[in-house]
C-alpha atoms as a PDB file:
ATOM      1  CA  UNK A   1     169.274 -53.697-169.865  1.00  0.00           C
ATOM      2  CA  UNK A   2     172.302 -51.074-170.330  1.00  0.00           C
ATOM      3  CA  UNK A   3     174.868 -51.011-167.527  1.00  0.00           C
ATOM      4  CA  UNK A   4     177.717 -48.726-168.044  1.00  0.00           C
ATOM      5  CA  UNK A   5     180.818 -48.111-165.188  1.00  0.00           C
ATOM      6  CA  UNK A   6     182.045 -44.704-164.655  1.00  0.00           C
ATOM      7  CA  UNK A   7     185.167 -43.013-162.962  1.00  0.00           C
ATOM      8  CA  UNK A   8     184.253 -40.508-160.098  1.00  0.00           C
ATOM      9  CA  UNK A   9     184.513 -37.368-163.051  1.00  0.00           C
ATOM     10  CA  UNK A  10     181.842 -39.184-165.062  1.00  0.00           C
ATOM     11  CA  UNK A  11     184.579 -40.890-167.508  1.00  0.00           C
ATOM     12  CA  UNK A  12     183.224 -43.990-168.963  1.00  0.00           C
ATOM     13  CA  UNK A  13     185.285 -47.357-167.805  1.00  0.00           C
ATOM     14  CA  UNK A  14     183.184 -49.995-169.309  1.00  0.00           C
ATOM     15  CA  UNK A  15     179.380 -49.899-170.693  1.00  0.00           C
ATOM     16  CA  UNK A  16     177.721 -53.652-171.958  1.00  0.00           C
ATOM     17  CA  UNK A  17     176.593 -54.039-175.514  1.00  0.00           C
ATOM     18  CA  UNK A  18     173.108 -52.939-174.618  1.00  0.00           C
ATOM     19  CA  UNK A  19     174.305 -49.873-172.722  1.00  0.00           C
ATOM     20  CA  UNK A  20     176.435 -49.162-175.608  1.00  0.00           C
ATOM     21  CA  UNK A  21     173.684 -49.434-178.093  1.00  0.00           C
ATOM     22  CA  UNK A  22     171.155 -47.411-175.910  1.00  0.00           C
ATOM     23  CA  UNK A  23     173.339 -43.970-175.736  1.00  0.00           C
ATOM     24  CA  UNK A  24     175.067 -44.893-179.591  1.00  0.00           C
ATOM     25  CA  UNK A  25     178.700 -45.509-178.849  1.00  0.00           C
ATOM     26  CA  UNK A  26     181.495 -47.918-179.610  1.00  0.00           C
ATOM     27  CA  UNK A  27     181.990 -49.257-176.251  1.00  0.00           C
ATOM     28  CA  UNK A  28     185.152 -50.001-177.581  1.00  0.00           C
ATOM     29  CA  UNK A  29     185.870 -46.784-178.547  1.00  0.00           C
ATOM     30  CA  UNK A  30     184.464 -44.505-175.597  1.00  0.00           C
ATOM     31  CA  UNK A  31     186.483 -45.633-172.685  1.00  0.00           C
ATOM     32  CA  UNK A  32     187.941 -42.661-171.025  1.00  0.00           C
ATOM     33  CA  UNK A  33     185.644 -40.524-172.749  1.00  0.00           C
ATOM     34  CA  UNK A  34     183.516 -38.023-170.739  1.00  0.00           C
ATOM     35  CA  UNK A  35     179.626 -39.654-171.009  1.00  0.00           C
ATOM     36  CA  UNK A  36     178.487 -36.124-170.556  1.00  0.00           C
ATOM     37  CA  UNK A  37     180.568 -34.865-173.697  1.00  0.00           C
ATOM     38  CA  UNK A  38     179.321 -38.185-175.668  1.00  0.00           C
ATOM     39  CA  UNK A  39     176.016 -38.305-174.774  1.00  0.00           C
ATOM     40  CA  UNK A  40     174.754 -33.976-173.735  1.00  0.00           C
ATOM     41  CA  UNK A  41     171.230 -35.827-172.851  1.00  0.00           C
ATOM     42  CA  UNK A  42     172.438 -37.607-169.906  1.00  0.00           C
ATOM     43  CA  UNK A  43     173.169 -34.182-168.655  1.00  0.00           C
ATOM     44  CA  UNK A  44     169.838 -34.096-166.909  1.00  0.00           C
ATOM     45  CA  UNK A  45     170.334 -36.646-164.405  1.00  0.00           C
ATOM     46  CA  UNK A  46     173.864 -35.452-163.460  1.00  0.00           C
ATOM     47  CA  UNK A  47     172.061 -34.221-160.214  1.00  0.00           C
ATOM     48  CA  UNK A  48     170.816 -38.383-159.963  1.00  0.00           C
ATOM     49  CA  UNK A  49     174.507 -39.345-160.491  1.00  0.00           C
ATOM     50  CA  UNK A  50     176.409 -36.749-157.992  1.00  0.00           C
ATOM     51  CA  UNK A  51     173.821 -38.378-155.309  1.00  0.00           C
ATOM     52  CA  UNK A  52     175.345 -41.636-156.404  1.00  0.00           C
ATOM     53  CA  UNK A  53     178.978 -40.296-155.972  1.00  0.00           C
ATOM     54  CA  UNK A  54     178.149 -38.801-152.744  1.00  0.00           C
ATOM     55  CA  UNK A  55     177.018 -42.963-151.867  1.00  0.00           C
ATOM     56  CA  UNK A  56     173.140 -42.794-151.933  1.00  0.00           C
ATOM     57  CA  UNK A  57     171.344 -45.444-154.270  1.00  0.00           C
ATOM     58  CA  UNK A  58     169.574 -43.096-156.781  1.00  0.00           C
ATOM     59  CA  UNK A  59     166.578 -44.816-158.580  1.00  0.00           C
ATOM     60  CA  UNK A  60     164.863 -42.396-161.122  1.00  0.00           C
ATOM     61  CA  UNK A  61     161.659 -43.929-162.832  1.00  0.00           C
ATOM     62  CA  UNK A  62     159.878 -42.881-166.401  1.00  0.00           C
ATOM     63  CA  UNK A  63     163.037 -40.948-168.158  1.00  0.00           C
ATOM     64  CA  UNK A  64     162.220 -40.138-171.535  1.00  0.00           C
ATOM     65  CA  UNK A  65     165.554 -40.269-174.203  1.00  0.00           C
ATOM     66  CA  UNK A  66     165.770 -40.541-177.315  1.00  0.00           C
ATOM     67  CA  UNK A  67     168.760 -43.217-178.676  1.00  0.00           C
ATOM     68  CA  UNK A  68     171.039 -41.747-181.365  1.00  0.00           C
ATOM     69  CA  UNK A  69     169.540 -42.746-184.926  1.00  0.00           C
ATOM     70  CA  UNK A  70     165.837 -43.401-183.625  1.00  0.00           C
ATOM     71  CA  UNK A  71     163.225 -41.912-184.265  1.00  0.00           C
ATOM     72  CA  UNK A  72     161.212 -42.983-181.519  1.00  0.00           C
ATOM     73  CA  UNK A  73     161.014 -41.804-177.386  1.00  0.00           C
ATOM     74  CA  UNK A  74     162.269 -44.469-175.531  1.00  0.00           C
ATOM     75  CA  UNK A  75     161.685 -44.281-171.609  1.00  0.00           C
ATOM     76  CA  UNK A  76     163.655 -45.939-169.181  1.00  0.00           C
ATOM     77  CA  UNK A  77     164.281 -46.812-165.169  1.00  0.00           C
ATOM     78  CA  UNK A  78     167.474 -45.653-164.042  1.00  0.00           C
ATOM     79  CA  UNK A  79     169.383 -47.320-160.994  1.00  0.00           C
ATOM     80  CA  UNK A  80     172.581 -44.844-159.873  1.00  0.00           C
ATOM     81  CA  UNK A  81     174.609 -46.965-157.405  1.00  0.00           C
ATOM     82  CA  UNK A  82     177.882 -46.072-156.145  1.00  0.00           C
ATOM     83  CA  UNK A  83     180.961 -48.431-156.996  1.00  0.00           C
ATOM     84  CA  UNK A  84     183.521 -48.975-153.519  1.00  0.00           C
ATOM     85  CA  UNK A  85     186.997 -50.209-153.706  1.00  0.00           C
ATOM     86  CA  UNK A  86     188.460 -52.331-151.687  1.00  0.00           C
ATOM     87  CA  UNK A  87     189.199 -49.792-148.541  1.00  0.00           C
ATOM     88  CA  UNK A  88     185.313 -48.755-149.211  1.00  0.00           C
ATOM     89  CA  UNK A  89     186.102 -45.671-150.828  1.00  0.00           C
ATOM     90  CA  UNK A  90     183.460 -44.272-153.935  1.00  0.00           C
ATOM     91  CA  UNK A  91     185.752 -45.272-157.076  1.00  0.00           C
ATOM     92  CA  UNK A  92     182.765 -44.999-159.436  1.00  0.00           C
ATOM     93  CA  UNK A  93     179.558 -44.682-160.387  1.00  0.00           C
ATOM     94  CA  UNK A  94     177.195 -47.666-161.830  1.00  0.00           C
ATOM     95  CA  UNK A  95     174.307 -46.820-164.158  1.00  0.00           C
ATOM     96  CA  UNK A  96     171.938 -49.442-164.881  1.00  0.00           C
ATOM     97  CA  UNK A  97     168.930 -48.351-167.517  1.00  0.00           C
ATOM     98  CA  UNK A  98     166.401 -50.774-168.253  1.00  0.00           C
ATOM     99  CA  UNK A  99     164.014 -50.004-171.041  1.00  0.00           C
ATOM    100  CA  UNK A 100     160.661 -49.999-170.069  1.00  0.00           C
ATOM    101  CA  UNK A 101     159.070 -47.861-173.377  1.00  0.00           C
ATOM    102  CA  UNK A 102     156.959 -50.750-174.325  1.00  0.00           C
ATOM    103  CA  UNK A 103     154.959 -50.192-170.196  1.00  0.00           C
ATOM    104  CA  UNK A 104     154.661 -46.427-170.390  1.00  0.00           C
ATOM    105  CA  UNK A 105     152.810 -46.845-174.044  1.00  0.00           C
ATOM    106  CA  UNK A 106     150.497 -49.295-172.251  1.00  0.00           C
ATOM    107  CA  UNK A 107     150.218 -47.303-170.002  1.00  0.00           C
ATOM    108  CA  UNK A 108     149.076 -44.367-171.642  1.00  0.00           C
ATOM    109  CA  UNK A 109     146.624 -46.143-173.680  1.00  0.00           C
ATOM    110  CA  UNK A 110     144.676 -47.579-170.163  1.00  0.00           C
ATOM    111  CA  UNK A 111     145.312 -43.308-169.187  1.00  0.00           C
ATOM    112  CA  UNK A 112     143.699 -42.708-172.688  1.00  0.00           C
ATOM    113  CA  UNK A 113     141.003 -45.399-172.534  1.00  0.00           C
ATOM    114  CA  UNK A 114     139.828 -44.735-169.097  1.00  0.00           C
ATOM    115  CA  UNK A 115     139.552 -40.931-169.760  1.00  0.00           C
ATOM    116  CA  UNK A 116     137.516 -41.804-173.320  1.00  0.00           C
ATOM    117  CA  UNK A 117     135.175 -44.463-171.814  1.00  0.00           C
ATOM    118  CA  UNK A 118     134.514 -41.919-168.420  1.00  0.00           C
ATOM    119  CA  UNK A 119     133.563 -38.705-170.743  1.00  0.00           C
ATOM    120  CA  UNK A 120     131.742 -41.215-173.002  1.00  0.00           C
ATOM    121  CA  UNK A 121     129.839 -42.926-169.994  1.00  0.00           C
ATOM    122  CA  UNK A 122     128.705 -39.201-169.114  1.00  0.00           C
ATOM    123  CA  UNK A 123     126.343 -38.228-171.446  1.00  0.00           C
ATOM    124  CA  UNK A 124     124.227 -41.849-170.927  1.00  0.00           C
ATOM    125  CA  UNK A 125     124.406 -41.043-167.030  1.00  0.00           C
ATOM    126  CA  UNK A 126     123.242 -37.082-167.601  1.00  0.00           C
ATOM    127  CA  UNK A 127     120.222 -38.816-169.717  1.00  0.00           C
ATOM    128  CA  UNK A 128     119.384 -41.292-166.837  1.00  0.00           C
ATOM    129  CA  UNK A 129     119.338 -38.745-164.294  1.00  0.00           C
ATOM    130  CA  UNK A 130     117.221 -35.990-166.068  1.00  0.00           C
ATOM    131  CA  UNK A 131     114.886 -38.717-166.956  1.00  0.00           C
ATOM    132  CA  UNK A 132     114.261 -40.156-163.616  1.00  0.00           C
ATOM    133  CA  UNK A 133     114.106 -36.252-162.194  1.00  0.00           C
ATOM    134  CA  UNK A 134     111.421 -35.661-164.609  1.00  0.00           C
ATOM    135  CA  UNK A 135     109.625 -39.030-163.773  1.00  0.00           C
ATOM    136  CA  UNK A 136     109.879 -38.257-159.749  1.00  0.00           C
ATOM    137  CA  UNK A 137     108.208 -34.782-160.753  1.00  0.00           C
ATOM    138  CA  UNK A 138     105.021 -36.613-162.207  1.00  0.00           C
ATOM    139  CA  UNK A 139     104.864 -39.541-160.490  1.00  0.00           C
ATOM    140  CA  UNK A 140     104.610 -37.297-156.628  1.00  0.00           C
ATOM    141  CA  UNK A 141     101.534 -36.220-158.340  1.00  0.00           C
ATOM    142  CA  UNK A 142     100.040 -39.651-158.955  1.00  0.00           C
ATOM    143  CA  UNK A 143     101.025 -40.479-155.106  1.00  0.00           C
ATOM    144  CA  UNK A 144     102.755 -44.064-156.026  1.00  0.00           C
ATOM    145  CA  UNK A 145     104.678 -44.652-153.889  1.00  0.00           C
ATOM    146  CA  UNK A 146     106.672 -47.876-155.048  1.00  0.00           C
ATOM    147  CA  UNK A 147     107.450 -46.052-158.047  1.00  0.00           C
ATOM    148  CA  UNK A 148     108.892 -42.736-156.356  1.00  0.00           C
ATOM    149  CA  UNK A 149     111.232 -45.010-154.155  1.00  0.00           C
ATOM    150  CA  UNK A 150     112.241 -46.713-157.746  1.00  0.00           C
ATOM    151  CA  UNK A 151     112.964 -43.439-159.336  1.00  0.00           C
ATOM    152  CA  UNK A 152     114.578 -42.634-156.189  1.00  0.00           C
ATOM    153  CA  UNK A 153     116.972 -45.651-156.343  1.00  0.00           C
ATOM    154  CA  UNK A 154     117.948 -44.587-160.251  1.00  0.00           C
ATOM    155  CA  UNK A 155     117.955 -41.147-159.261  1.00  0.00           C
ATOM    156  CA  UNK A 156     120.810 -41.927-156.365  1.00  0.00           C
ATOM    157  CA  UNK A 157     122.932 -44.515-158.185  1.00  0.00           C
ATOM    158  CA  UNK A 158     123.230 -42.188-161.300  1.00  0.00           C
ATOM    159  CA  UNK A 159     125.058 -39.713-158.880  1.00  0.00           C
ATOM    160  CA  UNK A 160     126.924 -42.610-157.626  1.00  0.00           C
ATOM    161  CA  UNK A 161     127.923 -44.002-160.929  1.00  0.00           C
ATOM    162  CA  UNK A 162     128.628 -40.159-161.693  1.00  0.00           C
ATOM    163  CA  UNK A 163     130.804 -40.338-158.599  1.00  0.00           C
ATOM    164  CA  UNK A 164     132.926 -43.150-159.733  1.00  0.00           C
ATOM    165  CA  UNK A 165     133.375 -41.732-162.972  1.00  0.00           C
ATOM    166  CA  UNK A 166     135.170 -38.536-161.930  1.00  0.00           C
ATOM    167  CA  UNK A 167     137.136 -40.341-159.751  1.00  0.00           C
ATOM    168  CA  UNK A 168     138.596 -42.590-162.805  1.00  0.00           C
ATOM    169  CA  UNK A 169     139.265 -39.280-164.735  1.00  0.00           C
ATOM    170  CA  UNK A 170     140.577 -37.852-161.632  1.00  0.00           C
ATOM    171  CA  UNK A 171     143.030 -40.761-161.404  1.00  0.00           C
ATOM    172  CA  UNK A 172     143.526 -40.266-164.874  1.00  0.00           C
ATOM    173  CA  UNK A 173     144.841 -36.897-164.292  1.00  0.00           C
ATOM    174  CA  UNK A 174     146.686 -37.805-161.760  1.00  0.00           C
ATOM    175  CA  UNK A 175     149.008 -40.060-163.593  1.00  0.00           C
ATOM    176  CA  UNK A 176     149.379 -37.517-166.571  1.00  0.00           C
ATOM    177  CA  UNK A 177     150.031 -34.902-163.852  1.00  0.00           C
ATOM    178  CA  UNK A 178     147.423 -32.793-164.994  1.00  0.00           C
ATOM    179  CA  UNK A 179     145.231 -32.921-161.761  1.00  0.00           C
ATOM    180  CA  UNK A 180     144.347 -29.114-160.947  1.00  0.00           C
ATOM    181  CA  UNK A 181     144.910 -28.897-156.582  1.00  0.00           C
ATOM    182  CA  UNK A 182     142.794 -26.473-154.931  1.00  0.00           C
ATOM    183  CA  UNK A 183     144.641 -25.624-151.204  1.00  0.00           C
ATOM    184  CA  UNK A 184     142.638 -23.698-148.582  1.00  0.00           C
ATOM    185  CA  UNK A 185     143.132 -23.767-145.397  1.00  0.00           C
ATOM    186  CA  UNK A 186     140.962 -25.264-143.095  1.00  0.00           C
ATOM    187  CA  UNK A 187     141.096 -25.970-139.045  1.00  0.00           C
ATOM    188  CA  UNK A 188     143.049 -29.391-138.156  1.00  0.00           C
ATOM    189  CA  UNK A 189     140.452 -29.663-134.683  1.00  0.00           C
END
């Protein structure tokens, strides 16, 4: 992973090769240099990094950037920790990224799979149901009853399996953060 070193005013000290490569500088080149000024993207965690300063550990999961020259999104963990001298004073500020773009494709494909096979596994279920509804209607009339409590069983595990399904697109939703919350209140006794 990338680990740069920073000066209390966000003025880079000393950044490893992979840091370096991550944000496109010349760590030889862009000591002293404000990381703000050379890289306006990191920018948006400069809330992340004043926590850091202030001496909280500031870990901020899932941040989408996009390297210099690359055409791709690249997401990456961030780990803000605050560098002490010697009398225990803040001196500086130590950002670790670690690249985790090949995890967040994976998974949104499982995100993308489960919501495909859960709409797919719908219209099967609908069938199922409306069959053994229809079934239940004529088979009352005939008065057999092992074959009621059959259509019965179908009848109640379709909802079930109906059940489980929204709850894997729910899930699914919830990890794209597109889950719709209804509030209302309601009494706590």
């Amino acid at each position: 992973g990338g680990v740069a070193c920073c000066e209390p005013g966000l003025r880079l000290m000393k950044c490893n090769g992979a840091g370096a490569a991550i944000v496109g500088l010349d760590p030889t080149k862009a000591r002293g240099r404000s990381i703000y000024k050379r890289v306006p993207a990191m920018r948006e965690q400069a809330a992340a990094h004043q926590q850091a300063l202030a001496g909280e550990d500031v870990d901020l999961f899932n941040v989408p950037f996009q390297p210099p020259g690359d055409a791709e999104m690249h997401y990456y963990d961030l780990r803000c920790r605050p560098v002490h001298d010697v009398d225990s004073a803040i001196s500086g500020l130590l950002i670790a990224a670690i690249d985790i773009t090949e995890r967040h494709e994976l998974d949104q494909q499982k995100d993308d799979f489960i919501a495909l096979a859960s709409h797919e596994l719908k219209t099967p279920i609908t069938a199922i149901k409306g069959y053994a509804q229809t079934g239940l209607r004529i088979v009352r009339e005939l008065g057999d009853e092992r074959l009621i409590r059959t259509l019965k069983i179908i009848d109640s595990q379709s909802d079930r399996l109906t059940r489980l399904i929204n709850d894997l697109l729910d899930v699914s939703r919830m990890e794209s953060g597109s889950l719709a919350f209804y509030q209302e209140p309601f009494d706590l006794r």
